[in-house]
N, C-alpha and C. Protein backbone atom coordinates (compact mmCIF):
# COMPACT_ATOMS: atom_id res chain seq x y z
N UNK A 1 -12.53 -12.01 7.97
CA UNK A 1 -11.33 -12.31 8.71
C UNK A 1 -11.14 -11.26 9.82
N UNK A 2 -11.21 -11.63 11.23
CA UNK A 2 -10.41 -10.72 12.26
C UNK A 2 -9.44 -10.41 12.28
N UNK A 3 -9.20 -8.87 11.94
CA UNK A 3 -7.73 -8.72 12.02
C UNK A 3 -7.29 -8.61 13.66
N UNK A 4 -5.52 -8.84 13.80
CA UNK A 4 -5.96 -8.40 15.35
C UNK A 4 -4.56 -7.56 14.93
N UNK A 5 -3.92 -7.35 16.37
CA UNK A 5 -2.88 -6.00 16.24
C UNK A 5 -1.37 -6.68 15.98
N UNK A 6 -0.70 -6.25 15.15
CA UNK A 6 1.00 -7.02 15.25
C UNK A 6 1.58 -6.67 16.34
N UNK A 7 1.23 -5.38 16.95
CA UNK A 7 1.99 -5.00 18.40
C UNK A 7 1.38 -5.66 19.06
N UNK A 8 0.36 -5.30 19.83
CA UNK A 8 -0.09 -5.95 20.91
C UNK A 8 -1.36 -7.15 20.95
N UNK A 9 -1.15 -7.60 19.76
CA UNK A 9 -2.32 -8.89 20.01
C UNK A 9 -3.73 -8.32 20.05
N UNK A 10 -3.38 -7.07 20.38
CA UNK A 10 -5.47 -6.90 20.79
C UNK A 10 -6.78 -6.71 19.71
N UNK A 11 -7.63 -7.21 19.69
CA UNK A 11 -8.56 -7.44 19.11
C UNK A 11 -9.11 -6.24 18.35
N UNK A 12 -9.25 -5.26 19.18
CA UNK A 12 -9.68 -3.65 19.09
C UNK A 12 -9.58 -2.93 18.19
N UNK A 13 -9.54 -3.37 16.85
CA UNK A 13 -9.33 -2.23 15.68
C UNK A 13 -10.24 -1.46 15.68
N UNK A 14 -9.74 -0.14 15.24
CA UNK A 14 -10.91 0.97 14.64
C UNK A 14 -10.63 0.93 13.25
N UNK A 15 -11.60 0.54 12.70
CA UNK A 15 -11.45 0.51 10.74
C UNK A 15 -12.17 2.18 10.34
N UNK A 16 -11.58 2.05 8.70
CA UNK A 16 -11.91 3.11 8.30
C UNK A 16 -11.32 4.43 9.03
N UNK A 17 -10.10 4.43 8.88
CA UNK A 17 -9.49 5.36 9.56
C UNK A 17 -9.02 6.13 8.15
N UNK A 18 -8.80 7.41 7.74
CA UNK A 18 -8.22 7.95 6.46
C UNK A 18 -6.75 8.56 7.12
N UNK A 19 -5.88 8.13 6.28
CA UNK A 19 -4.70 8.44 6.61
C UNK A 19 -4.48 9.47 4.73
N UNK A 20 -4.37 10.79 5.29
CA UNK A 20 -4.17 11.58 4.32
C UNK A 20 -2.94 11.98 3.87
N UNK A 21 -2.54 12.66 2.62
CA UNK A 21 -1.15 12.96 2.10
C UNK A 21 -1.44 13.85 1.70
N UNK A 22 -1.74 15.17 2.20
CA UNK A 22 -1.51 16.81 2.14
C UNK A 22 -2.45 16.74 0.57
N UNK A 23 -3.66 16.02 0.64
CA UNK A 23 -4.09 16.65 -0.92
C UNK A 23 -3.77 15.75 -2.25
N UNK A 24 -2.54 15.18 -2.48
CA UNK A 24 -1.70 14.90 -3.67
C UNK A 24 -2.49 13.88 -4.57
N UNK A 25 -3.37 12.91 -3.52
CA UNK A 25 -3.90 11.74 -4.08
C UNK A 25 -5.49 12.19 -4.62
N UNK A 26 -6.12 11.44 -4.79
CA UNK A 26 -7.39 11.45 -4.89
C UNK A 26 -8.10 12.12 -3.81
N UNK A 27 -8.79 13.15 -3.58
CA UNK A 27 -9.57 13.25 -1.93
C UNK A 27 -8.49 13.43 -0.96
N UNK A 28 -7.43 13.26 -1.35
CA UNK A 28 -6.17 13.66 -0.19
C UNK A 28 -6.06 12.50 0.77
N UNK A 29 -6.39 11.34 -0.07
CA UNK A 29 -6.31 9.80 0.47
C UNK A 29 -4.66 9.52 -0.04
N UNK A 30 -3.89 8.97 1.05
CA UNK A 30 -3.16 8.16 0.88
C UNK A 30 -2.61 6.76 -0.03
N UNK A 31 -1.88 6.50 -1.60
CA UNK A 31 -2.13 5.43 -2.15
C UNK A 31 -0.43 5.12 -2.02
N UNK A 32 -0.53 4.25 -2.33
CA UNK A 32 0.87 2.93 -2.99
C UNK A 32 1.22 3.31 -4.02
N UNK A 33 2.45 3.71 -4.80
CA UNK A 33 2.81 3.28 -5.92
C UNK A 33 4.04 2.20 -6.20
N UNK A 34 3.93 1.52 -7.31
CA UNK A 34 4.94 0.57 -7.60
C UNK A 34 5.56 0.75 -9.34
N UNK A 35 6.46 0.74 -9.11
CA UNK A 35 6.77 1.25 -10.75
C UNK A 35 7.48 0.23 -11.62
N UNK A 36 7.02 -0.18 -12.80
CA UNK A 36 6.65 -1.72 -13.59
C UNK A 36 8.35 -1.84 -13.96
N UNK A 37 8.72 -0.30 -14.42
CA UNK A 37 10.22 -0.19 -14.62
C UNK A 37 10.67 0.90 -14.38
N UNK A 38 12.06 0.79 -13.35
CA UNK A 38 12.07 1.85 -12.86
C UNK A 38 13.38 2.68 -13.22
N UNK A 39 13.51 1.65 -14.27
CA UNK A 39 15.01 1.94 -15.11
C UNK A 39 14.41 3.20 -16.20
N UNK A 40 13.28 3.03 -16.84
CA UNK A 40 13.06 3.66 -17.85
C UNK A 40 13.07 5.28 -17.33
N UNK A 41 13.46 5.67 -18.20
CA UNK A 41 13.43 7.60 -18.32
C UNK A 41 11.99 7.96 -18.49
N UNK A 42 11.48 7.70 -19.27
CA UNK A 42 9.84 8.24 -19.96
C UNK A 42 9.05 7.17 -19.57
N UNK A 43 7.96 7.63 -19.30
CA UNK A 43 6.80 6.40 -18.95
C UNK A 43 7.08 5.49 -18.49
N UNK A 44 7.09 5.78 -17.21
CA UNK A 44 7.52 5.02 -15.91
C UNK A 44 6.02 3.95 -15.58
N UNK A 45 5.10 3.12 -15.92
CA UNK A 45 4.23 2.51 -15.59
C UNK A 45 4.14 2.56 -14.78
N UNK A 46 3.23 2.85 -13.69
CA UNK A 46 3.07 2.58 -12.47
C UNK A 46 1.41 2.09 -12.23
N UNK A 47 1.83 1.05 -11.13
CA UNK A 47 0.57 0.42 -10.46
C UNK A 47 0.65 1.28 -9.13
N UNK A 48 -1.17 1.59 -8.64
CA UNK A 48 -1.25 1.86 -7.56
C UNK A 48 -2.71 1.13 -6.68
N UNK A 49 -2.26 1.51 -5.50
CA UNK A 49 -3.64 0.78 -4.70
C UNK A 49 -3.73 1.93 -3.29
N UNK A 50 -5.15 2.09 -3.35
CA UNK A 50 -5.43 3.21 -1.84
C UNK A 50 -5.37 1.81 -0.78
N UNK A 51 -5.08 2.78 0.90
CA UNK A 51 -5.22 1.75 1.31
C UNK A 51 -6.07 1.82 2.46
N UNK A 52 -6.48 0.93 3.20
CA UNK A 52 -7.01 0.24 4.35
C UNK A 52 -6.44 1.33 5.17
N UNK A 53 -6.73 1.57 6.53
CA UNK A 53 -6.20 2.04 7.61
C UNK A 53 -6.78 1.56 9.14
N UNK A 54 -6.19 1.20 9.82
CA UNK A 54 -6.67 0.95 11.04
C UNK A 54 -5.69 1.20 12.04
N UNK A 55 -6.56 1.68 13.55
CA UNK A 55 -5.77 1.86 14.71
C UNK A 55 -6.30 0.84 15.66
N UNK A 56 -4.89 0.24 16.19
CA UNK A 56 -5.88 -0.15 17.54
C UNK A 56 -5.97 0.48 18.39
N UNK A 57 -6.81 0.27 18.94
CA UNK A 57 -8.02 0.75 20.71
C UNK A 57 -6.89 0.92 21.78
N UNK A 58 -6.09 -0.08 21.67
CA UNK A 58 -5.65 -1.18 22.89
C UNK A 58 -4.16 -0.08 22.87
N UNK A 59 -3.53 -0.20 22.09
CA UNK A 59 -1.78 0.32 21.97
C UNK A 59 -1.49 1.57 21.20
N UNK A 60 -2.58 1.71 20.44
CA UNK A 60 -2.43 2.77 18.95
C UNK A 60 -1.81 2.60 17.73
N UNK A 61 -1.13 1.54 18.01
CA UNK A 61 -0.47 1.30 16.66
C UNK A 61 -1.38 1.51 15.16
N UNK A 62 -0.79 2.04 14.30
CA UNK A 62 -1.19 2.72 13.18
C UNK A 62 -0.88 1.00 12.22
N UNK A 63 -2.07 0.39 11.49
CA UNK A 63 -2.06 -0.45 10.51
C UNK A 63 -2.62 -0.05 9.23
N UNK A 64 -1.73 -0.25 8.46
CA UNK A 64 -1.93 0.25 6.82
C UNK A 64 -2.05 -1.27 5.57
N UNK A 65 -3.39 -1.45 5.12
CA UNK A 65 -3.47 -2.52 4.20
C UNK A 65 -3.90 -1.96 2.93
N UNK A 66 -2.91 -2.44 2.36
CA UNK A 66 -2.89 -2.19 0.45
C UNK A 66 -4.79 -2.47 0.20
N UNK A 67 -5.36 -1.59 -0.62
CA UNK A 67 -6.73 -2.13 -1.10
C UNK A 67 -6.71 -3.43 -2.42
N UNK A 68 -5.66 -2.71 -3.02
CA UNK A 68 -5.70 -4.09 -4.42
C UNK A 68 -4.81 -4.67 -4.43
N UNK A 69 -4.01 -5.65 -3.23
CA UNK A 69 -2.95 -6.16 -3.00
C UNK A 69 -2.57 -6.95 -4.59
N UNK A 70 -3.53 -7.59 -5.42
CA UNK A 70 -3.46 -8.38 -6.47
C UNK A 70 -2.52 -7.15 -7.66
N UNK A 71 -3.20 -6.33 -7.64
CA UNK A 71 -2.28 -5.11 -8.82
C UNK A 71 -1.20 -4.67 -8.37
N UNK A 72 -0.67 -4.55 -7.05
CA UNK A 72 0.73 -4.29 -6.39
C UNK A 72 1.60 -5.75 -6.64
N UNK A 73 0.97 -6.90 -6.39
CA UNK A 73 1.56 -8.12 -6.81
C UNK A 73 1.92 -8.54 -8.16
N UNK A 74 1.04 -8.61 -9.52
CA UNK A 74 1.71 -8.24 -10.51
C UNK A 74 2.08 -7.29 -11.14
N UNK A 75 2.25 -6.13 -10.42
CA UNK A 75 3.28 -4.95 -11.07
C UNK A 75 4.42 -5.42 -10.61
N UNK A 76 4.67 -6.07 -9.46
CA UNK A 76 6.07 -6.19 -8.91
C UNK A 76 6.68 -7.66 -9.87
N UNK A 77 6.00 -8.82 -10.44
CA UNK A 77 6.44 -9.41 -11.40
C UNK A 77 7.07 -8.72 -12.59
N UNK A 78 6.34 -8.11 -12.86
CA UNK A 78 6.52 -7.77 -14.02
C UNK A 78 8.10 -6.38 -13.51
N UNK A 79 7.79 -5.57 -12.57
CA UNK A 79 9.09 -4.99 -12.75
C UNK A 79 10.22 -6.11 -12.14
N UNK A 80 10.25 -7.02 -11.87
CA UNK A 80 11.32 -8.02 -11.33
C UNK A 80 11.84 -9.01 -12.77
N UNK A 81 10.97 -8.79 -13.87
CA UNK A 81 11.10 -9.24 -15.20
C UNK A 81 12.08 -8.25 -16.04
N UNK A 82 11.56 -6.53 -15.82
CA UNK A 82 12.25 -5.86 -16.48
C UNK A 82 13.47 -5.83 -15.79
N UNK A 83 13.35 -5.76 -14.40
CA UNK A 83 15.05 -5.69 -13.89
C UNK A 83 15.74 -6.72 -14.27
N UNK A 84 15.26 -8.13 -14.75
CA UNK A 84 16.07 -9.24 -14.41
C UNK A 84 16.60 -9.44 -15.92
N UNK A 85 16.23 -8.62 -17.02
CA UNK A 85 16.40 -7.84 -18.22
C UNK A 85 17.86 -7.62 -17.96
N UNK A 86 18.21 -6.70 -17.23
CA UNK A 86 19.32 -5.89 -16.78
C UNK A 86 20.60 -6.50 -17.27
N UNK A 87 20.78 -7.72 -16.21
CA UNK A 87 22.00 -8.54 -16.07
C UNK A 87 22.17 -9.28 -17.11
């Protein structure tokens, strides 16, 4: 799939760009977290995914894509289950 740019339409990505977080992650790679429940005190489950990075050529805009969009998608069921617990 071609990605192209949400700002400016242009074709021009540079992939494989590392967008770092001072160290904290793996390799000092940048990840996602999503937390299954975020009500709980102790053992907070959390799903995570590193991600994608790209710039375009054309504008610079900075694009960030989840790597395991599927494990960010059902963690967020499942915490929309425990919240819906709540009420």
């Amino acid at each position: 799939m071609k990605r192209k740019c949400v700002c400016c339409g242009g074709e021009n990505l540079i992939m494989g760009v590392h967008l770092l977080d001072a160290g904290k992650g793996p390799h000092g790679v940048a990840r996602l977290r999503i937390q299954k429940d975020p009500r709980a005190l102790f053992l907070k489950e959390a799903s995570y995914s590193e991600m994608d990075v790209a710039v375009c050529a054309d504008c610079g805009f900075v694009h960030r894509f989840a790597n395991d969009l599927d494990e960010l998608v059902r963690a967020d069921k499942v915490r929309n289950a425990n919240l819906s617990l709540e009420v």
